[in-house]
C-alpha atoms as a PDB file:
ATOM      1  CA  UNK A   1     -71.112  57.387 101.548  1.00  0.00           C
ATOM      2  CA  UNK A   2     -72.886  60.381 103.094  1.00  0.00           C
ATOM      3  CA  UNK A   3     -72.254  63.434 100.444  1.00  0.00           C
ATOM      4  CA  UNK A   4     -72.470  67.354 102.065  1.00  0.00           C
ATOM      5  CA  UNK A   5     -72.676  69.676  99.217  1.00  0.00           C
ATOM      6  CA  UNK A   6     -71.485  73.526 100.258  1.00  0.00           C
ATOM      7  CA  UNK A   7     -71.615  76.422  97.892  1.00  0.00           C
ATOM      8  CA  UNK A   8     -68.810  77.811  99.977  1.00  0.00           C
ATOM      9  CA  UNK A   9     -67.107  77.394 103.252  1.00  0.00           C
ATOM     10  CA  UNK A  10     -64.227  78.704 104.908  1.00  0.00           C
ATOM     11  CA  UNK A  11     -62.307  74.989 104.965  1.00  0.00           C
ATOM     12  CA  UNK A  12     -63.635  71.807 103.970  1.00  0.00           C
ATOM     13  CA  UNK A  13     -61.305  70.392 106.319  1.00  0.00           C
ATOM     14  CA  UNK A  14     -62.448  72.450 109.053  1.00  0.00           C
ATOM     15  CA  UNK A  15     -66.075  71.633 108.791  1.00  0.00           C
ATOM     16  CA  UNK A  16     -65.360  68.009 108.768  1.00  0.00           C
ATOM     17  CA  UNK A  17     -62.916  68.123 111.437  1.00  0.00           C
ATOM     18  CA  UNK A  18     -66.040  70.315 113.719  1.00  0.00           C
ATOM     19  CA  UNK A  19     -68.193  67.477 112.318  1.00  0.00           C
ATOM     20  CA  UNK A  20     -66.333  64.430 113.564  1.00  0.00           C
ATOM     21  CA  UNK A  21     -65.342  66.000 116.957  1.00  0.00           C
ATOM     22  CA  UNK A  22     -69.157  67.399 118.064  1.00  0.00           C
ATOM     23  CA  UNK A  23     -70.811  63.987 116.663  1.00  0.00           C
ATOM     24  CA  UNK A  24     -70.819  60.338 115.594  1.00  0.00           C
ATOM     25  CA  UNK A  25     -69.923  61.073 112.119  1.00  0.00           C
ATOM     26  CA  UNK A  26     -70.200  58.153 109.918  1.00  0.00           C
ATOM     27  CA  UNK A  27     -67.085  56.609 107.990  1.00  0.00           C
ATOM     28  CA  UNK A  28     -66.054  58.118 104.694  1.00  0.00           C
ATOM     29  CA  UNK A  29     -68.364  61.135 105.252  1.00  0.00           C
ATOM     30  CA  UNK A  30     -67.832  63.246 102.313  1.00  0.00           C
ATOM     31  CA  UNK A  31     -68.073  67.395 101.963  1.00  0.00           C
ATOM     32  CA  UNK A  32     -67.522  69.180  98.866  1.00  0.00           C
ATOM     33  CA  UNK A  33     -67.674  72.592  97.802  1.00  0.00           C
ATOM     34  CA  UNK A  34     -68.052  75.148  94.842  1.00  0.00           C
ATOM     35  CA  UNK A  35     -65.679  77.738  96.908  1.00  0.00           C
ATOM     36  CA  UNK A  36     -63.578  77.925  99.569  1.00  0.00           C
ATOM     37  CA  UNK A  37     -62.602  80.680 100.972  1.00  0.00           C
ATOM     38  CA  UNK A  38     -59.352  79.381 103.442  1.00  0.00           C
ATOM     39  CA  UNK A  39     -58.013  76.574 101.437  1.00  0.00           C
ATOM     40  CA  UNK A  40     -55.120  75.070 103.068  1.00  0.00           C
ATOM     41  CA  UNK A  41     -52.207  72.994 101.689  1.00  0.00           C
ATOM     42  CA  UNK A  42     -49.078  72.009 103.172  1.00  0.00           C
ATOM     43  CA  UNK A  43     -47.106  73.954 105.944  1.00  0.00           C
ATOM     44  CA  UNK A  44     -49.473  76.486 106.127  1.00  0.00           C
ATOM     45  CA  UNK A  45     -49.704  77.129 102.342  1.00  0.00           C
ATOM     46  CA  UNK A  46     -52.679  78.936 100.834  1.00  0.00           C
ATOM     47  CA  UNK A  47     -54.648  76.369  98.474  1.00  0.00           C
ATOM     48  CA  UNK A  48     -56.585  78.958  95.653  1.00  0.00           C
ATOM     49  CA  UNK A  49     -58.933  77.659  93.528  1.00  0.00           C
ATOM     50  CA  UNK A  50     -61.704  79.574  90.661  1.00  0.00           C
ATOM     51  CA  UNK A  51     -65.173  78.965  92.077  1.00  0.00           C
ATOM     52  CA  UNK A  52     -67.386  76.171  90.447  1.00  0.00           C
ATOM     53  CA  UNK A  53     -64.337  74.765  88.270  1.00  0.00           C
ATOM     54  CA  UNK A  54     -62.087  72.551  90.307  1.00  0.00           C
ATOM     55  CA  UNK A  55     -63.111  69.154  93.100  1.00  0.00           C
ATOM     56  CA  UNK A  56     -62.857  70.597  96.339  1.00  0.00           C
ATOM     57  CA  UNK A  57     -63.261  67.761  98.553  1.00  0.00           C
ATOM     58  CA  UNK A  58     -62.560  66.158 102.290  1.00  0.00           C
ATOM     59  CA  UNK A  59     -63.249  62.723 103.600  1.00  0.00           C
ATOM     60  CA  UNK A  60     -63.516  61.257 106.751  1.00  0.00           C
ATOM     61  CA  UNK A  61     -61.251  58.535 107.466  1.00  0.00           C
ATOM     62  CA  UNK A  62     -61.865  55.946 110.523  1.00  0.00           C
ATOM     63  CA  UNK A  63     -60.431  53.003 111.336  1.00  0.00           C
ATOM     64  CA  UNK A  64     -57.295  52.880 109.538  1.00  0.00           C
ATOM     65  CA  UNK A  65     -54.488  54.081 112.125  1.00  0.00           C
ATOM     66  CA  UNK A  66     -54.538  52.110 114.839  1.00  0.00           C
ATOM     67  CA  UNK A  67     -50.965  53.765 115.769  1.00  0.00           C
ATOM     68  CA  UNK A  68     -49.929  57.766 115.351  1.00  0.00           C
ATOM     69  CA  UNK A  69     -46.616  56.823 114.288  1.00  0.00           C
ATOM     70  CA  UNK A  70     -48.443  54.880 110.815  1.00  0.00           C
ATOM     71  CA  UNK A  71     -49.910  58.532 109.504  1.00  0.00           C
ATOM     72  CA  UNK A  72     -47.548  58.725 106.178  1.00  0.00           C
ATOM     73  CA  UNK A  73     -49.510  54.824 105.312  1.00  0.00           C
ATOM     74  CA  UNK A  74     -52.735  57.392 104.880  1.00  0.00           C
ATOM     75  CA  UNK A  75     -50.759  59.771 102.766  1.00  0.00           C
ATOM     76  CA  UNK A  76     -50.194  56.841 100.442  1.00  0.00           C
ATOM     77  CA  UNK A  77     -54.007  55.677 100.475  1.00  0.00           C
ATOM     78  CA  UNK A  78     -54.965  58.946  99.258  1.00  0.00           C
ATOM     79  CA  UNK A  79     -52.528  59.960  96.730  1.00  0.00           C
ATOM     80  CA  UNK A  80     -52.114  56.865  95.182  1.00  0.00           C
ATOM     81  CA  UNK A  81     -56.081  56.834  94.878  1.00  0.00           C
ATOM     82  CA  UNK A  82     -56.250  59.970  93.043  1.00  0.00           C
ATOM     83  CA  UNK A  83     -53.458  58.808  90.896  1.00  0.00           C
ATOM     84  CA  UNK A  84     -55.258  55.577  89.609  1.00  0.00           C
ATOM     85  CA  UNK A  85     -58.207  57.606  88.893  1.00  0.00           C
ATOM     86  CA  UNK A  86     -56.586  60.015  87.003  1.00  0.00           C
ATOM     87  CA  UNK A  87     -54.869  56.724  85.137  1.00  0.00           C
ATOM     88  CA  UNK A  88     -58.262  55.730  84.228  1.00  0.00           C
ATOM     89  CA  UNK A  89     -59.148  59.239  82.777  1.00  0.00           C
ATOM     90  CA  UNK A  90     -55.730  59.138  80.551  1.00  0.00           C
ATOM     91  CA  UNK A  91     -54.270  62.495  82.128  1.00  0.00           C
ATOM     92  CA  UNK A  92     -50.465  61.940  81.005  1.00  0.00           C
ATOM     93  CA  UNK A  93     -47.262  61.899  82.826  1.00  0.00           C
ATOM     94  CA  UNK A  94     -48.671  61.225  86.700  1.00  0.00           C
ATOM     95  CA  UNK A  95     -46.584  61.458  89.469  1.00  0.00           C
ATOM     96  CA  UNK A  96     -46.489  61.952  92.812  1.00  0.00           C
ATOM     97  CA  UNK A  97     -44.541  65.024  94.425  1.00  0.00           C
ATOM     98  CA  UNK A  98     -43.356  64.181  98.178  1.00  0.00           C
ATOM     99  CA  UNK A  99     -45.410  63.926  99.642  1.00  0.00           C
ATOM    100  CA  UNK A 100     -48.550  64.281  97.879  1.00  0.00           C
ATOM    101  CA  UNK A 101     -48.840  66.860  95.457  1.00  0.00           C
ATOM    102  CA  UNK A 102     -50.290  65.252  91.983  1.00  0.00           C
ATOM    103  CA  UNK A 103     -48.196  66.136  89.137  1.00  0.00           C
ATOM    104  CA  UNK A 104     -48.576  65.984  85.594  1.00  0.00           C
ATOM    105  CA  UNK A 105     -45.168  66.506  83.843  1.00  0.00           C
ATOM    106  CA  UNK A 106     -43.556  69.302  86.184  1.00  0.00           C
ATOM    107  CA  UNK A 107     -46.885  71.179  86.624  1.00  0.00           C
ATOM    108  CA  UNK A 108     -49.007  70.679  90.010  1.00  0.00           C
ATOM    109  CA  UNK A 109     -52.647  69.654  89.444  1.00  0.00           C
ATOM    110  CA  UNK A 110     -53.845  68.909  92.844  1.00  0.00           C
ATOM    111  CA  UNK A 111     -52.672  68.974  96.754  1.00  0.00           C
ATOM    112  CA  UNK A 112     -53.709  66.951  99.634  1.00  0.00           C
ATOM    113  CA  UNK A 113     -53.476  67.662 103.377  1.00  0.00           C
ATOM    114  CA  UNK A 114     -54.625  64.834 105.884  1.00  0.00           C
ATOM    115  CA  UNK A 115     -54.864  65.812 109.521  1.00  0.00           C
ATOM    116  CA  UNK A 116     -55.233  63.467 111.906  1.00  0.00           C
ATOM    117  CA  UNK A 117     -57.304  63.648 115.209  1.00  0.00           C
ATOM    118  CA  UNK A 118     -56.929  61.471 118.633  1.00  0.00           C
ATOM    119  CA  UNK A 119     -59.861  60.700 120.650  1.00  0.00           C
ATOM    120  CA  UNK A 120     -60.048  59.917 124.540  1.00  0.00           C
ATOM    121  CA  UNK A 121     -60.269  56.224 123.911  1.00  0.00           C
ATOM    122  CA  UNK A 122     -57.398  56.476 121.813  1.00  0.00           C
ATOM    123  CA  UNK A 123     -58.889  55.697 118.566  1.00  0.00           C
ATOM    124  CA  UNK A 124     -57.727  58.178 115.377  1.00  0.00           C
ATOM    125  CA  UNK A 125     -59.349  59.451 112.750  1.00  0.00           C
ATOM    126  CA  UNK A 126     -58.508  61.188 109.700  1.00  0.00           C
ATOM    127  CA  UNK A 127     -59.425  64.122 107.269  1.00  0.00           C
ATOM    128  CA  UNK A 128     -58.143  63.966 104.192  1.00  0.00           C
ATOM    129  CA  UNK A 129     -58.704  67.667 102.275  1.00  0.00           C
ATOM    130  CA  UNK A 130     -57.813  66.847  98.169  1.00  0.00           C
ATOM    131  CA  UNK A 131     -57.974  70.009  95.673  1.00  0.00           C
ATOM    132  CA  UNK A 132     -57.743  68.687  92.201  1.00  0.00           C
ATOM    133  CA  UNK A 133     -57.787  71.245  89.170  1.00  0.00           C
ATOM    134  CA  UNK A 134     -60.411  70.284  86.950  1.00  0.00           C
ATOM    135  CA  UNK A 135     -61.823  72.689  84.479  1.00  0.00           C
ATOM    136  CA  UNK A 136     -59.575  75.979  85.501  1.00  0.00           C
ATOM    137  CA  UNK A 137     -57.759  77.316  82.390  1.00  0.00           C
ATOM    138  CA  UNK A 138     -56.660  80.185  83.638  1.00  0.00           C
ATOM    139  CA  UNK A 139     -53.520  80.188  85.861  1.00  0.00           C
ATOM    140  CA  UNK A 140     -52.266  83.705  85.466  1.00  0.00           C
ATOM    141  CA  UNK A 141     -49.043  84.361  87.716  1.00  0.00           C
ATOM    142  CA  UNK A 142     -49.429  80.215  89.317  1.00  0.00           C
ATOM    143  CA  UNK A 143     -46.545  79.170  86.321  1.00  0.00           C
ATOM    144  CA  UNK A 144     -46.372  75.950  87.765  1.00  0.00           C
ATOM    145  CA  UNK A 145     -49.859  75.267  88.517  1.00  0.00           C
ATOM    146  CA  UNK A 146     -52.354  73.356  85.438  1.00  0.00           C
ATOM    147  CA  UNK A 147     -55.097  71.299  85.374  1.00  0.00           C
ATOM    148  CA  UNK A 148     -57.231  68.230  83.842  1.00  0.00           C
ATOM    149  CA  UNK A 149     -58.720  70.653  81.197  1.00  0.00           C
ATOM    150  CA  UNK A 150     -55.694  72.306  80.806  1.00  0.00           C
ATOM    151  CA  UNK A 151     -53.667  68.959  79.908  1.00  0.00           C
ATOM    152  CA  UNK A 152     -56.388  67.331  78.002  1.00  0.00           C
ATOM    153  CA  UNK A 153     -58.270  69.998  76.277  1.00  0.00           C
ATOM    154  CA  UNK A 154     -61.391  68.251  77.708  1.00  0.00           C
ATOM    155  CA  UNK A 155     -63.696  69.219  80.571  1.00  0.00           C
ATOM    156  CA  UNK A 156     -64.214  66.579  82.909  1.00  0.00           C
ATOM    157  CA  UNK A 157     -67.304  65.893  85.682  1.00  0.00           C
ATOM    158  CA  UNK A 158     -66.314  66.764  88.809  1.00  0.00           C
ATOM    159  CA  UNK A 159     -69.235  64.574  90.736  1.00  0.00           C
ATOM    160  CA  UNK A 160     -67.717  61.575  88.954  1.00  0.00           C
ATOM    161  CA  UNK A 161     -64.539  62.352  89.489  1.00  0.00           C
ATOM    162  CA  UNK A 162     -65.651  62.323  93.547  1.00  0.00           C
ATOM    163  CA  UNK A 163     -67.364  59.102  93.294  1.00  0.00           C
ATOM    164  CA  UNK A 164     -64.601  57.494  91.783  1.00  0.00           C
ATOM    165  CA  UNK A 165     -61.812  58.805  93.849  1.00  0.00           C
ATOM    166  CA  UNK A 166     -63.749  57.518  96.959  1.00  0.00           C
ATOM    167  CA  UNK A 167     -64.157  54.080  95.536  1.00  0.00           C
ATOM    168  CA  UNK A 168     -60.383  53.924  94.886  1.00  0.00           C
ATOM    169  CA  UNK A 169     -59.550  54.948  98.702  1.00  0.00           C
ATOM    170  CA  UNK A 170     -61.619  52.248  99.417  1.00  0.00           C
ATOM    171  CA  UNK A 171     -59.822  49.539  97.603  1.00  0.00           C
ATOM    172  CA  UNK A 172     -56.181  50.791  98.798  1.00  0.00           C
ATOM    173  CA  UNK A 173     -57.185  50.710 102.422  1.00  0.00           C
ATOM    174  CA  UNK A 174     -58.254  47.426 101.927  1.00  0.00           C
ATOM    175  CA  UNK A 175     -54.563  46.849 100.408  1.00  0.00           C
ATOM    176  CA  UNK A 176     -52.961  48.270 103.041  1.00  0.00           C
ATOM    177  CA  UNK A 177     -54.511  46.252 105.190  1.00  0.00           C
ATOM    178  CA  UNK A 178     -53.584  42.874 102.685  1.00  0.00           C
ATOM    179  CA  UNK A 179     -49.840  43.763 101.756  1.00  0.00           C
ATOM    180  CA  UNK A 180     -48.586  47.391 102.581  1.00  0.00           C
ATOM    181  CA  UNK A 181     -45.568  46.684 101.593  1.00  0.00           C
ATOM    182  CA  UNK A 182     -46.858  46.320  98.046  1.00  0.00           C
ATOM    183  CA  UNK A 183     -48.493  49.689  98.098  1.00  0.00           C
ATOM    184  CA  UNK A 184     -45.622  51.513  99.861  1.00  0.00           C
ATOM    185  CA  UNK A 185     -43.608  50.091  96.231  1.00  0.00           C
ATOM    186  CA  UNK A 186     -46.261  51.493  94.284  1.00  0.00           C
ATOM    187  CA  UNK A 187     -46.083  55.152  95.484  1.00  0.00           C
ATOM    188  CA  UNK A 188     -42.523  55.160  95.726  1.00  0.00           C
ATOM    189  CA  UNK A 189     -42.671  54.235  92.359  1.00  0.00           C
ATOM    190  CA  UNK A 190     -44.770  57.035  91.406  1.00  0.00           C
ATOM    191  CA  UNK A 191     -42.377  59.852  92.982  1.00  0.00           C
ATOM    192  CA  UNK A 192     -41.537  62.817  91.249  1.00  0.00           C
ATOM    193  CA  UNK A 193     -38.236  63.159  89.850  1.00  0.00           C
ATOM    194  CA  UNK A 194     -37.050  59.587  91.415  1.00  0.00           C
ATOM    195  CA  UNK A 195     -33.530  58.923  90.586  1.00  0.00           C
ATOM    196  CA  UNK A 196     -32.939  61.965  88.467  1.00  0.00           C
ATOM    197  CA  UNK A 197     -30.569  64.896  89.948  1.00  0.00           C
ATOM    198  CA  UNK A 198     -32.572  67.078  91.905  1.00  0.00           C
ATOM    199  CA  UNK A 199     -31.600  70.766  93.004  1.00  0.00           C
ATOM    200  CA  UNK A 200     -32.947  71.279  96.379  1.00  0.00           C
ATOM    201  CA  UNK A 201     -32.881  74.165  98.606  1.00  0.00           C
ATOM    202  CA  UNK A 202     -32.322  73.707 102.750  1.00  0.00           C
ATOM    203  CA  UNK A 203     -34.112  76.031 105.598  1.00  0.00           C
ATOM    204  CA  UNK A 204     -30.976  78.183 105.168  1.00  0.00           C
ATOM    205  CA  UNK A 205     -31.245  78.928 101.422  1.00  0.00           C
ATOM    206  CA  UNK A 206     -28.619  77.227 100.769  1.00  0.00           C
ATOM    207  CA  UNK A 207     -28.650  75.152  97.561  1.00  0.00           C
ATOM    208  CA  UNK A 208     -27.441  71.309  97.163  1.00  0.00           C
ATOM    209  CA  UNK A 209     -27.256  68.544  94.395  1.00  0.00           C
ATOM    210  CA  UNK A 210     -29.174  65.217  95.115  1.00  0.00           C
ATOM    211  CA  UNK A 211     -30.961  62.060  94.505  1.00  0.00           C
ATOM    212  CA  UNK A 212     -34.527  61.129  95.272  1.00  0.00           C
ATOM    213  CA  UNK A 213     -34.072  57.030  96.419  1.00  0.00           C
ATOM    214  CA  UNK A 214     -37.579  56.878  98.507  1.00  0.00           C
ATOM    215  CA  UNK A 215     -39.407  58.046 101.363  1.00  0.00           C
ATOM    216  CA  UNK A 216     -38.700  56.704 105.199  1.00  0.00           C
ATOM    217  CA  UNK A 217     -41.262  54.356 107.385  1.00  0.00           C
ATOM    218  CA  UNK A 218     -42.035  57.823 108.899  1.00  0.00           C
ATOM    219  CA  UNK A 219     -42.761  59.767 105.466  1.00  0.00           C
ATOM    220  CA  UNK A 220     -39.372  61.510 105.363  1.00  0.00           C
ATOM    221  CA  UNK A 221     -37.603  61.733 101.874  1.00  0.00           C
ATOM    222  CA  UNK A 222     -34.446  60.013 101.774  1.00  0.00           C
ATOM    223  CA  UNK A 223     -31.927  61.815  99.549  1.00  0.00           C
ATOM    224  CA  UNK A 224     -28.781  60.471  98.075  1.00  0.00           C
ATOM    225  CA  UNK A 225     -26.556  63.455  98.755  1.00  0.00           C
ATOM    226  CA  UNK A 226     -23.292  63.980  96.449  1.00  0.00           C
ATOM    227  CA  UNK A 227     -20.888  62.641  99.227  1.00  0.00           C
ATOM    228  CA  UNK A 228     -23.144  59.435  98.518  1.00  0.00           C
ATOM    229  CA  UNK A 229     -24.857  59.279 102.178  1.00  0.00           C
ATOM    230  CA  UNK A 230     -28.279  58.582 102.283  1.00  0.00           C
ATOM    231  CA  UNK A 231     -29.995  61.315 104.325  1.00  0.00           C
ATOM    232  CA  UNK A 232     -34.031  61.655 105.636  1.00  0.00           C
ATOM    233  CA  UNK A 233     -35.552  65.173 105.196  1.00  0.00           C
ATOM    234  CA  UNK A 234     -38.995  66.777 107.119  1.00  0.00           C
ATOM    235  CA  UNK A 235     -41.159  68.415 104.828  1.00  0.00           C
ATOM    236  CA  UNK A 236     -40.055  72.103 106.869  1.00  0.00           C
ATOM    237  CA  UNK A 237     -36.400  70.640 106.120  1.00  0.00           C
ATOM    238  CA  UNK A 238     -35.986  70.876 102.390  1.00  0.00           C
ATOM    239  CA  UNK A 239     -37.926  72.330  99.317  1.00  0.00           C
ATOM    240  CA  UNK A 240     -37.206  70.698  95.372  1.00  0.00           C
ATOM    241  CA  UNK A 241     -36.440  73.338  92.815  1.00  0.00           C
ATOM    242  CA  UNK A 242     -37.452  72.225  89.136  1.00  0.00           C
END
């Protein structure tokens, strides 16, 4: 694993993505950073983080998708990973919330964004950007934002924490490769407020009553609405209130 340490950068993501295109970047290529200035998360979403306190992180991901319409299998790789490291370090009540923010209880402790890239020979590779809060206590006006210290009253090593969230990628791409069914069971199983009532709010503000069942082939949450129809949701289509 080749490590780049930053003090700050604009975008992890970025960087690596700049990195990747302009060379032959090896394979799980890590870069890491104290700050970042333009953290991104989901949609467009600003990703803020205190300086020095939180793992700030983006890996390079290569020969995994051998087919664009696979991406959501990464999304998997990579949240599940973080989740069985976090497992390991006893932070209670994990979930996942579709389609990867990590959760403990109702309170957001980390966000990943993957973005995937195709080359001329049609190969793809991915970045995968992961902000975990670590050791930031403070969370003034973020209500449902926390962290590892936060949850544990323990401050945790963020280098270690790296290491091992690498490894675990590792070891689930290899599973994907084995059984993916298996692992698609595994994060569905981890989803945030599965089979509980749900409000949810449409691109329309308009407000509806529903069931999280699981997530489509192509990463879409499938919703049990109250006429009992089973219906797939985009990311941009729906937002969970809780």
């Amino acid at each position: 694993m080749q490590l780049i340490k930053l003090d700050a950068i604009d975008s992890t993501n970025d960087f690596l993505k700049a990195m990747a295109a302009n060379s032959d970047t090896s394979n799980f290529t890590v870069v890491t950073a104290e700050n970042q200035t333009k953290g991104k998360g989901q949609m467009g979403a600003v990703w803020n983080s205190e300086i020095g306190k939180n793992l700030i992180m983006s890996i390079l991901i290569k020969k995994v998708l051998s087919n664009i319409t696979d991406v959501f299998d990464l999304n998997i790789v990579v949240a599940l990973s973080v989740i069985d490291v976090l497992k390991k370090q006893e932070i209670p009540d994990l979930s996942i919330k579709w389609p990867n923010d990590i959760m403990s209880a109702n309170k957001k402790i980390g966000g990943i964004l993957i973005e995937n890239s195709i080359k001329s020979d049609g190969s793809i590779y991915s970045v995968a950007g992961l902000g975990l809060n670590v050791n930031q206590t403070n969370f003034e006006n973020l209500p449902k934002a926390s962290s590892l210290a936060v949850v544990t009253d323990k401050n945790f090593d963020k280098g270690n924490l790296l290491i091992d969230i690498v490894a675990s990628m590792k070891m689930n791409i290899e599973k994907l490769k084995e059984n993916k069914t298996a692992l698609w069971q595994e994060y569905e199983s981890e989803l945030f407020r599965k089979e509980m009532p749900t409000v949810f709010e449409n691109q329309n503000a308009g407000r509806f009553m529903g069931i999280i069942k699981g997530v489509s082939k192509s990463g879409r949450l499938q919703v049990l609405m109250e006429n009992d129809q089973l219906k797939d949701f985009e990311i941009k289509q729906i937002q969970m209130l809780y």
